[in-house]
Protein backbone atom coordinates (compact mmCIF):
# COMPACT_ATOMS: atom_id res chain seq x y z
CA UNK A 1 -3.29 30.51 -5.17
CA UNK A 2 -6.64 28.31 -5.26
CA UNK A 3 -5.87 24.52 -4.16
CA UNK A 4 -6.19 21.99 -6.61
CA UNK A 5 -9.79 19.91 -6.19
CA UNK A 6 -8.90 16.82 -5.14
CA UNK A 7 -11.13 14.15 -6.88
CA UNK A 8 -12.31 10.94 -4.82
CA UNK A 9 -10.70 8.22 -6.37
CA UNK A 10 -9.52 5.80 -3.38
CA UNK A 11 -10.38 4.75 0.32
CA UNK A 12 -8.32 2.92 2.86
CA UNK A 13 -11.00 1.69 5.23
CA UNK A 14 -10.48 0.09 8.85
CA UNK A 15 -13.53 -2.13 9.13
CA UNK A 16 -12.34 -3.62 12.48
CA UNK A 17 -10.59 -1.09 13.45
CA UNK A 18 -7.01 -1.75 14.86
CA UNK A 19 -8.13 -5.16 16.44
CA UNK A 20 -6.14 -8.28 14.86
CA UNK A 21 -5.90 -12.21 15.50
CA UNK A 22 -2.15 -11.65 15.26
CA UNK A 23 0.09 -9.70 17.18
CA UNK A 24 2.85 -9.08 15.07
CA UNK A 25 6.28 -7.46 16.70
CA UNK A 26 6.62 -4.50 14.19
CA UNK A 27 2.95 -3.81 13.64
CA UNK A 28 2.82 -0.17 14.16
CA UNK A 29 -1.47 0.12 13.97
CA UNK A 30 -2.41 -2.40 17.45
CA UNK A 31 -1.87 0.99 19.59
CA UNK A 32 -4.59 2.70 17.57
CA UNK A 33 -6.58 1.00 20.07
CA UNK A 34 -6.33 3.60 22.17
CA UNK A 35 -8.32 6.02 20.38
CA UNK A 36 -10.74 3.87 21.40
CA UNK A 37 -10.78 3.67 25.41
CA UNK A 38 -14.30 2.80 25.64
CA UNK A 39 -14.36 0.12 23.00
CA UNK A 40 -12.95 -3.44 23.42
CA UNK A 41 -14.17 -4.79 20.31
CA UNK A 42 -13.82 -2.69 17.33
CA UNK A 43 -16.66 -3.66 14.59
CA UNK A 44 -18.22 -1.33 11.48
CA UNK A 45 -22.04 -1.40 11.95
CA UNK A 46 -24.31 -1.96 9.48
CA UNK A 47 -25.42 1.73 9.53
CA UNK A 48 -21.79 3.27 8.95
CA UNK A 49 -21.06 1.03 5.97
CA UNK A 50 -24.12 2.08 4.22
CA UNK A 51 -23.29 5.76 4.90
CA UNK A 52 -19.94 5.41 3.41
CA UNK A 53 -20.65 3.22 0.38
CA UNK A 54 -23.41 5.62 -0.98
CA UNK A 55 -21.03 8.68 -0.37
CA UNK A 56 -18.00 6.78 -1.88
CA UNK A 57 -20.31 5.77 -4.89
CA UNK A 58 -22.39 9.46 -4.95
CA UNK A 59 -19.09 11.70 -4.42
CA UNK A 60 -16.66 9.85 -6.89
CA UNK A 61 -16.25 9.97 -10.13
CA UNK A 62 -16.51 7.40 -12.75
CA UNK A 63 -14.04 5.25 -10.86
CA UNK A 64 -13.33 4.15 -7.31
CA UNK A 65 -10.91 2.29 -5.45
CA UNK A 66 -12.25 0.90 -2.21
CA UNK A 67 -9.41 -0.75 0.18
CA UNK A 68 -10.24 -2.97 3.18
CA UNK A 69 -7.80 -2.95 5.60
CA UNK A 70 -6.56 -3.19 9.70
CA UNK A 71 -5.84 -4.53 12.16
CA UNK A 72 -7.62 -7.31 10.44
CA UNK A 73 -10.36 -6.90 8.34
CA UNK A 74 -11.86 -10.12 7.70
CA UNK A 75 -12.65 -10.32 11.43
CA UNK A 76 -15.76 -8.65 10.15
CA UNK A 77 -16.74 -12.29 8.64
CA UNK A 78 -17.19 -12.70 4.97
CA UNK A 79 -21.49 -11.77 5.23
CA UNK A 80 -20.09 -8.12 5.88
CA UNK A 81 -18.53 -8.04 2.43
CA UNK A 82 -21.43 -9.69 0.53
CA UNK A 83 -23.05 -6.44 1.52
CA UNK A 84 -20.07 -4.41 0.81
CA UNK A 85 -20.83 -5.37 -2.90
CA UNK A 86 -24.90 -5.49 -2.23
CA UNK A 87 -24.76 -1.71 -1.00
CA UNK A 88 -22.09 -1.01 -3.85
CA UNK A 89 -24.41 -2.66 -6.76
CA UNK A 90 -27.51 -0.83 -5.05
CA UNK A 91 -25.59 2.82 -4.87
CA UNK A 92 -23.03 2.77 -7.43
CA UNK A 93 -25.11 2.90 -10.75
CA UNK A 94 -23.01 1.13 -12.76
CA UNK A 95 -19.57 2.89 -12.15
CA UNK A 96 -16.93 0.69 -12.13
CA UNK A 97 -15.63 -0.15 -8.70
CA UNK A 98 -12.45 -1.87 -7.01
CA UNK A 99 -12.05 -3.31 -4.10
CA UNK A 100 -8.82 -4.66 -2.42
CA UNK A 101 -8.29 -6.75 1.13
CA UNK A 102 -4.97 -6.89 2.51
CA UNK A 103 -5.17 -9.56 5.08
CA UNK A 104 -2.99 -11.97 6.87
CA UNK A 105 -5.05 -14.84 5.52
CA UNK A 106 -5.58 -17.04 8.76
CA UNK A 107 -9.55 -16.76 8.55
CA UNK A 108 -10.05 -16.86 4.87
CA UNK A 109 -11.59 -20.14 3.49
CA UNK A 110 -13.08 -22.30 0.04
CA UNK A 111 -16.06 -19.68 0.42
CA UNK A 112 -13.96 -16.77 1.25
CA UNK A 113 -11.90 -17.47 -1.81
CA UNK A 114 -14.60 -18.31 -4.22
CA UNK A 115 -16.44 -14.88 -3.22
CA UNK A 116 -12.93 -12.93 -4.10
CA UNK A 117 -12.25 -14.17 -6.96
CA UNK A 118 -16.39 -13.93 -8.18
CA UNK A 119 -15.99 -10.09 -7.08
CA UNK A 120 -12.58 -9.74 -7.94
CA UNK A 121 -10.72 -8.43 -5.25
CA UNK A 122 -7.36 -8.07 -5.25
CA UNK A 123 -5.73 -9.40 -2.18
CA UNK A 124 -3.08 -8.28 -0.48
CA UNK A 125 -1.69 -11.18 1.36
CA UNK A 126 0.54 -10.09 4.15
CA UNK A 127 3.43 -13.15 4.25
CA UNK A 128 7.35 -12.12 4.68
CA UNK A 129 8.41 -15.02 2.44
CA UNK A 130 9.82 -18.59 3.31
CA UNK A 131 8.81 -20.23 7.29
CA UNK A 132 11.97 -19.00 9.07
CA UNK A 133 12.01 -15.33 7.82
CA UNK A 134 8.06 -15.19 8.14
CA UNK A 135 7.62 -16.65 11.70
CA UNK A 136 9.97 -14.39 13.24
CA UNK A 137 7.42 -11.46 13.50
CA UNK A 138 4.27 -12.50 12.01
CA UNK A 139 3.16 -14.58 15.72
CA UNK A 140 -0.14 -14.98 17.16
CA UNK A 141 -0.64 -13.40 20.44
CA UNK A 142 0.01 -16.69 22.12
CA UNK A 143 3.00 -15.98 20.44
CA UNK A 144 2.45 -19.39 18.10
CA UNK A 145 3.82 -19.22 14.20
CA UNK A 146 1.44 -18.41 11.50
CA UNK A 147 3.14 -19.38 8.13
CA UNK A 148 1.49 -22.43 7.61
CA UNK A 149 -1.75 -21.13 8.14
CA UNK A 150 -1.49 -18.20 6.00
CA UNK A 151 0.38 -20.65 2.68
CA UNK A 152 -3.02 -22.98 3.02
CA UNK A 153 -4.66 -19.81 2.20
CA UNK A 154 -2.44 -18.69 -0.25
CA UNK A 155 -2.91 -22.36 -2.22
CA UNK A 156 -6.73 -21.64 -1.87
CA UNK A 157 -6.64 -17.73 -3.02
CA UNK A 158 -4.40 -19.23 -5.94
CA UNK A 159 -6.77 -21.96 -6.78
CA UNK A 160 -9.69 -19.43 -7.09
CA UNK A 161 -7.81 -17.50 -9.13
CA UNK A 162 -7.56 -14.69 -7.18
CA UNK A 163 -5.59 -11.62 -7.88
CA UNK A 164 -2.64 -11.59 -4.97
CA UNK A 165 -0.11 -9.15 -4.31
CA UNK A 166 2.65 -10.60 -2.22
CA UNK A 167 2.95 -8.02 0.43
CA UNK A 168 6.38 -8.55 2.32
CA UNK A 169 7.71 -6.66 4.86
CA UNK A 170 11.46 -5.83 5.19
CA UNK A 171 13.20 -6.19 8.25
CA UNK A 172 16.72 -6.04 9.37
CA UNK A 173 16.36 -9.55 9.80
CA UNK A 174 15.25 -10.38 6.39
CA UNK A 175 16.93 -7.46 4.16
CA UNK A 176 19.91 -9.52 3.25
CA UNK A 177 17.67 -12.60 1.91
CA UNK A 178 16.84 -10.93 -1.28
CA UNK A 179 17.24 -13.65 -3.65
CA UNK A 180 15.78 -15.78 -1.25
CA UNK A 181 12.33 -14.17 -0.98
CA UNK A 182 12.14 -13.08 -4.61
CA UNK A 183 12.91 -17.03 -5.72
CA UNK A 184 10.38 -17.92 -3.02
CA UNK A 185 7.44 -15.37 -4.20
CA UNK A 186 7.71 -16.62 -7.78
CA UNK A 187 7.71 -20.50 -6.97
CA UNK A 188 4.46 -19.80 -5.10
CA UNK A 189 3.03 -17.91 -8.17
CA UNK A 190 2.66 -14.45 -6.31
CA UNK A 191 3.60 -12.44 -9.74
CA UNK A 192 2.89 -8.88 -8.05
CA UNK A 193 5.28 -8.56 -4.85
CA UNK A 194 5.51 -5.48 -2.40
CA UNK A 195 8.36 -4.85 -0.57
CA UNK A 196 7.78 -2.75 3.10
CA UNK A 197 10.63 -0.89 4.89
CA UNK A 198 9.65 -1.16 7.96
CA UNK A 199 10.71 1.14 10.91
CA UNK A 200 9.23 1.50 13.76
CA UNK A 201 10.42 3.28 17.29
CA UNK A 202 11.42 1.62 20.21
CA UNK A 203 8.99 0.88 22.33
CA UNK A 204 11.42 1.47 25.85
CA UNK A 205 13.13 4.37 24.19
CA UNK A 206 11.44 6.58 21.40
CA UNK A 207 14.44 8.25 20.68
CA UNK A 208 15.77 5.61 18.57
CA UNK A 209 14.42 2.65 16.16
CA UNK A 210 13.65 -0.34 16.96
CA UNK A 211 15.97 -3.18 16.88
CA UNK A 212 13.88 -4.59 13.65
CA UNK A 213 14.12 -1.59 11.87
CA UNK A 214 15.56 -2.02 8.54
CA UNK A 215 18.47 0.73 8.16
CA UNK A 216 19.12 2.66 4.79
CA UNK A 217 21.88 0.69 3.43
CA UNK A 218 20.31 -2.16 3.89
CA UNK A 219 17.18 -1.25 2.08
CA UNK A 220 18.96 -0.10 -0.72
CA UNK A 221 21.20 -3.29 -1.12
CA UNK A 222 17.94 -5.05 -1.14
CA UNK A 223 16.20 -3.25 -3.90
CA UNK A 224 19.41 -3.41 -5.85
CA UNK A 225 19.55 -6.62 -5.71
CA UNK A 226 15.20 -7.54 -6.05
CA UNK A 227 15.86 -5.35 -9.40
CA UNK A 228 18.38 -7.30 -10.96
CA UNK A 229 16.37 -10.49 -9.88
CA UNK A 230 13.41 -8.55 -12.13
CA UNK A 231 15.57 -7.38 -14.81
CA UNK A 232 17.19 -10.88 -15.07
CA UNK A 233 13.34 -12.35 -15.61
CA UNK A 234 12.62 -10.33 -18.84
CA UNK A 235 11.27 -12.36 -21.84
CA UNK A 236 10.59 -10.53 -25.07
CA UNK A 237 11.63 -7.17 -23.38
CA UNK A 238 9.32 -7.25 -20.94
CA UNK A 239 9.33 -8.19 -17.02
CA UNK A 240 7.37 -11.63 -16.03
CA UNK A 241 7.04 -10.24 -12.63
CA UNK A 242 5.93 -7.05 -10.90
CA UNK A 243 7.39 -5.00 -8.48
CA UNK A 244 5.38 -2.60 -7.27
CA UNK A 245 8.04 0.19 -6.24
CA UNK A 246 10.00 -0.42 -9.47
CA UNK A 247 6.91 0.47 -11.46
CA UNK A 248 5.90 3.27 -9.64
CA UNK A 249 9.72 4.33 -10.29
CA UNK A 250 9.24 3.36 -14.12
CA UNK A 251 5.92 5.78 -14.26
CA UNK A 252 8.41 8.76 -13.60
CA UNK A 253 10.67 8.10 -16.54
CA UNK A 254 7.47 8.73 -18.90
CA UNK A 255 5.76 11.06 -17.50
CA UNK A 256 2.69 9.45 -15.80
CA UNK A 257 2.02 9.91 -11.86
CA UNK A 258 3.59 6.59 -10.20
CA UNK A 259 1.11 4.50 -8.36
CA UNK A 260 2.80 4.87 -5.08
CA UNK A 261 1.45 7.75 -3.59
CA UNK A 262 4.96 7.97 -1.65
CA UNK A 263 7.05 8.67 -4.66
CA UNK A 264 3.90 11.77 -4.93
CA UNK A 265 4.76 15.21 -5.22
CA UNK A 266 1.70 16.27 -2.81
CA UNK A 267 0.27 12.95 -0.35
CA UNK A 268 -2.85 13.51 0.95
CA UNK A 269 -4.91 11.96 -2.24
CA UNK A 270 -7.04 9.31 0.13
CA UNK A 271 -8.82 9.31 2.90
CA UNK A 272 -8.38 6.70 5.68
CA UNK A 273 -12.11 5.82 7.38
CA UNK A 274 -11.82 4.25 10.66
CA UNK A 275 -14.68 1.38 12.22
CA UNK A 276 -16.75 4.40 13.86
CA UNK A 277 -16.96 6.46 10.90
CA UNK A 278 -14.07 8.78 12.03
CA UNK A 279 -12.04 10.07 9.27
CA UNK A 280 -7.72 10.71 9.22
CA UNK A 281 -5.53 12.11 6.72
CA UNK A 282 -3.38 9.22 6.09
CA UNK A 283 -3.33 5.46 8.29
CA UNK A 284 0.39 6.35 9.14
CA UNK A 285 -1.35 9.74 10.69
CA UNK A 286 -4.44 8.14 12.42
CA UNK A 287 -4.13 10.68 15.42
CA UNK A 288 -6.27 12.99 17.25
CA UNK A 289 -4.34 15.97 15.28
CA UNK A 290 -5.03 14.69 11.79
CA UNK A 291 -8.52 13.72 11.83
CA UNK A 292 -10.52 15.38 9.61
CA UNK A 293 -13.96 14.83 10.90
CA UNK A 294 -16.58 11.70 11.01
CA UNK A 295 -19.05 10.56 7.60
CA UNK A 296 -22.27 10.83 9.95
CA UNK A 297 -21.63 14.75 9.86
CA UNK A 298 -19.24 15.65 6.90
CA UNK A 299 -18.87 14.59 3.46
CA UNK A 300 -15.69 12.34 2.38
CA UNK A 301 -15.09 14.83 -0.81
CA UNK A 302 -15.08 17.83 1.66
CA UNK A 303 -13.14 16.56 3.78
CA UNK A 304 -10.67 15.47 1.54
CA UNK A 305 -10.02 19.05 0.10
CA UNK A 306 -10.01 20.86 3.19
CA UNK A 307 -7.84 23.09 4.49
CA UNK A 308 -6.51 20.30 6.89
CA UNK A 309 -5.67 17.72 4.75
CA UNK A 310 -4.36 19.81 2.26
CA UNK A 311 -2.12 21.23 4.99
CA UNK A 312 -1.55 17.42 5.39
CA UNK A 313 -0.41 16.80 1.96
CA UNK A 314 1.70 19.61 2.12
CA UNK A 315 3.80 18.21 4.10
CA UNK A 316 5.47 16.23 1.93
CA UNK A 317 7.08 18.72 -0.43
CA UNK A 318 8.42 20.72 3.18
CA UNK A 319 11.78 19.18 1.98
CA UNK A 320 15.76 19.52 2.96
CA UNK A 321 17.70 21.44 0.58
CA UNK A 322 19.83 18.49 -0.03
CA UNK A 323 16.49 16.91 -1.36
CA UNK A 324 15.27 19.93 -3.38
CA UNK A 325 19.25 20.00 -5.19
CA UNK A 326 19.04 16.08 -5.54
CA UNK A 327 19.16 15.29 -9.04
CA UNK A 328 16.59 12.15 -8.34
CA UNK A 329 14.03 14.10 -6.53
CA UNK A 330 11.37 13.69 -8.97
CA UNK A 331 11.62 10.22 -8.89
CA UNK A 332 10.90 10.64 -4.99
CA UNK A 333 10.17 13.49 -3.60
CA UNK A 334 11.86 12.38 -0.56
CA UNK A 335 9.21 9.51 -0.02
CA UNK A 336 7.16 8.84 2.81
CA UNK A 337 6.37 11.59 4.98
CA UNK A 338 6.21 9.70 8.34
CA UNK A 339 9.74 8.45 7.23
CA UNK A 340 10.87 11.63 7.60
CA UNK A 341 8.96 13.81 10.30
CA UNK A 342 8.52 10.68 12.58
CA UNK A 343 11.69 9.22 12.35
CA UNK A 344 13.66 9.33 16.37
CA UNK A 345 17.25 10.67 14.42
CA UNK A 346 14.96 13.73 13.66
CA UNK A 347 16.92 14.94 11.51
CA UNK A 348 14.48 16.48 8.78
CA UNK A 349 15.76 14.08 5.94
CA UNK A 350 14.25 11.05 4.38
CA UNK A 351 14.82 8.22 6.18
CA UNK A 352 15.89 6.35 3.02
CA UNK A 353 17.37 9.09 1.34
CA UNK A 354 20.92 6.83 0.86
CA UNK A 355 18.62 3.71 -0.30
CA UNK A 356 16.98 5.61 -2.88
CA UNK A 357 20.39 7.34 -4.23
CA UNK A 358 21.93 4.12 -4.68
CA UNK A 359 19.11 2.27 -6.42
CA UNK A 360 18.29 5.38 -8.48
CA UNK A 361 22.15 5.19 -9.13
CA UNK A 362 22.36 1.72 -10.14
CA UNK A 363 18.47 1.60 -11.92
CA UNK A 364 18.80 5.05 -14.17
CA UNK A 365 20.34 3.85 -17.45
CA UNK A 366 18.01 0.50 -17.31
CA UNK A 367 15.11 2.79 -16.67
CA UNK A 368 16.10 5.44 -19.69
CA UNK A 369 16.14 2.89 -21.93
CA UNK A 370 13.15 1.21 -21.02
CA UNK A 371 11.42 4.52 -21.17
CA UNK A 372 13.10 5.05 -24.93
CA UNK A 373 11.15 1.74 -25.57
CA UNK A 374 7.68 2.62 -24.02
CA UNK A 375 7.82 5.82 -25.99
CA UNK A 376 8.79 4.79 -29.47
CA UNK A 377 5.51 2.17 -29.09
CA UNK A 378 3.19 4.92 -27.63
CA UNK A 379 4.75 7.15 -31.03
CA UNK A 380 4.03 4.22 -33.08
CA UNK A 381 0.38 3.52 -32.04
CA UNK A 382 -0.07 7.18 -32.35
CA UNK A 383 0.19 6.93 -35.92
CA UNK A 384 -2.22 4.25 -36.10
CA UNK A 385 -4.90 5.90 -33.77
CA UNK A 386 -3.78 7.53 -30.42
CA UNK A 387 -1.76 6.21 -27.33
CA UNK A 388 -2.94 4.01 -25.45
CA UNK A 389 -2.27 4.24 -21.93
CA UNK A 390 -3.54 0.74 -20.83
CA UNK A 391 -0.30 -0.56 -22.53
CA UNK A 392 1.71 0.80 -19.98
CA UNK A 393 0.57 -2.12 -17.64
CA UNK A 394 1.17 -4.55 -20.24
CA UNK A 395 4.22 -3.44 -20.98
CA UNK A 396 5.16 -3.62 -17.21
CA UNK A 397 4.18 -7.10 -16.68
């Protein structure tokens, strides 16, 4: 059977490759530095960027999704991303093009925030919630707090009117302060929050998780509880706030392909472009095995449909049979990939196989008959002149 042609739609790009001005205790992307033996400074040149910007805009469709990312990417200084948008206004011929930074905010400034929100990027501010959750990974590598430096440039982002995401990881630490961090994201004004399991090995003994590591139960008490905070914020039948998991859950129950590309039946949809041009199946997979070649020599469009990463992508529906029986797999489809094949208990399942039972569990009937809802307005609008699918992210919030 002939693979399906995988359309370029979306890049994850490591401008400075895995360097960072923090050195955050769970970060699981500072070791990629090692790829790198005979660099000490990882930097994009100018040459690199313009290859990949005129194959991004010459190999995509009418639509592309361009994602900065690290390590830390504004270490590249904000001239490198007036030419992001130069080279992307000179190549793209006037396809319509996004571009998201998820940073941890400690470099960005009045002229760093007035150039986002001009270009409209959406930013993914990396902040764990309130001082003492926040400051008990996110350090410098002096090992000094960075909360306070990172809510100046929150106020600032917010002033511009920016477009932020609230990206939050979850720790074992921070898992039971739910209500805390969802009450603290909306008094700030973040409106889009993203919640991160995070698990990582240990770093003395890789045969079990690190100490941080948020466990299943936990997890799933958490997003329990983050969707009755959500549920509980409704006005006029419709959330004030947006989750980003519980609306890639929501795009199951009518039929569209969620968001989250680890609730996808097949991963393996973007490529992940590293400082030198090297390309990797996935930036949870940037290894020597799962690089797929380097944009100097190959094309981004080939290399996304060959035989490698769609081996890649593969992986993901290689599921237990207690996974393909599950009456929620395809809500799921057993999630993230590296939370299953690199997790130390090795034991073939999804890491948050229990967490995703017992939201599913608890979420289902709200879900159904928010679905109903969605689909007796698409039927209506029908009527009166087609669906229209743009509603779906009004009606989401």
């Amino acid at each position: 059977m002939k693979n399906k042609f995988k359309p370029l739609n979306s890049i994850l790009i490591k401008p400075a490759g895995p360097d960072c001005n923090l050195g955050c205790e769970y970060c699981f992307y500072l070791e990629k530095a090692d790829l790198f033996p005979d660099e000490k400074q990882h930097r994009m040149s100018g040459e690199i960027l313009e290859v990949l910007i005129k194959q991004a805009m010459e190999q995509s469709g009418e639509n592309i999704a361009l994602t900065w990312q690290g390590g830390e990417p504004t270490l590249m200084g904000l001239d490198f991303y007036k030419k992001v948008v130069a080279l992307e206004q000179k190549y793209g011929r006037g396809k319509v093009v996004g571009n998201g930074l998820q940073t941890n905010g400690l470099l960005l400034d009045k002229e760093w925030a007035g150039f986002l929100g001009q270009y409209e990027f959406l930013v993914g501010l990396s902040i764990d919630g309130p001082q003492h959750i926040h400051d008990k990974y996110r350090l410098t590598k002096n090992l000094q707090p960075s909360w306070k430096q990172v809510m100046q440039s929150a106020m600032l982002l917010l002033e511009h009117q920016v477009a932020i995401n609230a990206m939050c990881c979850i720790t074992s630490d921070s898992a039971p302060h739910a209500s805390e961090l969802y009450a603290f994201f909306k008094e700030q004004g973040f409106e889009w929050m993203q919640f991160i399991p995070i698990v990582e090995r240990d770093k003395e003994n890789h045969r079990k998780v690190a100490a941080f590591s948020v466990t299943a139960e936990q997890y799933g008490r958490f997003m329990i509880e983050i969707f009755d905070l959500w549920l509980r914020d409704f006005e006029n039948g419709q959330p004030t706030t947006n989750v980003r998991f519980i609306e890639s859950v929501f795009h199951t129950y009518v039929g569209l392909d969620a968001p989250e590309c680890t609730l996808s039946k097949e991963c393996g949809v973007y490529p992940t472009v590293e400082h030198n041009g090297d390309v990797y199946s996935c930036d949870f997979f940037v290894e020597s095995k799962w690089k797929l070649g380097n944009i100097k020599q190959n094309r981004l469009v080939d290399m996304l449909n060959s035989p490698k990463q769609t081996k890649f992508g593969q992986l993901k529906s290689q599921l237990p049979r207690k996974c393909r029986t599950c009456p929620w797999l395809q809500h799921c489809y057993g999630g993230c990939t590296k939370d299953r094949i690199k997790d130390p208990k090795d034991s073939g399942l999804p890491r948050f196989c229990q967490s995703t039972i017992m939201f599913m569990e608890h979420a289902d009937p709200v879900f159904k008959e928010l679905a109903r809802n969605w689909k007796a307005q698409q039927t209506s609008q029908e009527s009166t002149g087609g669906v229209n699918y743009n509603a779906f992210k009004d009606f989401m919030g």
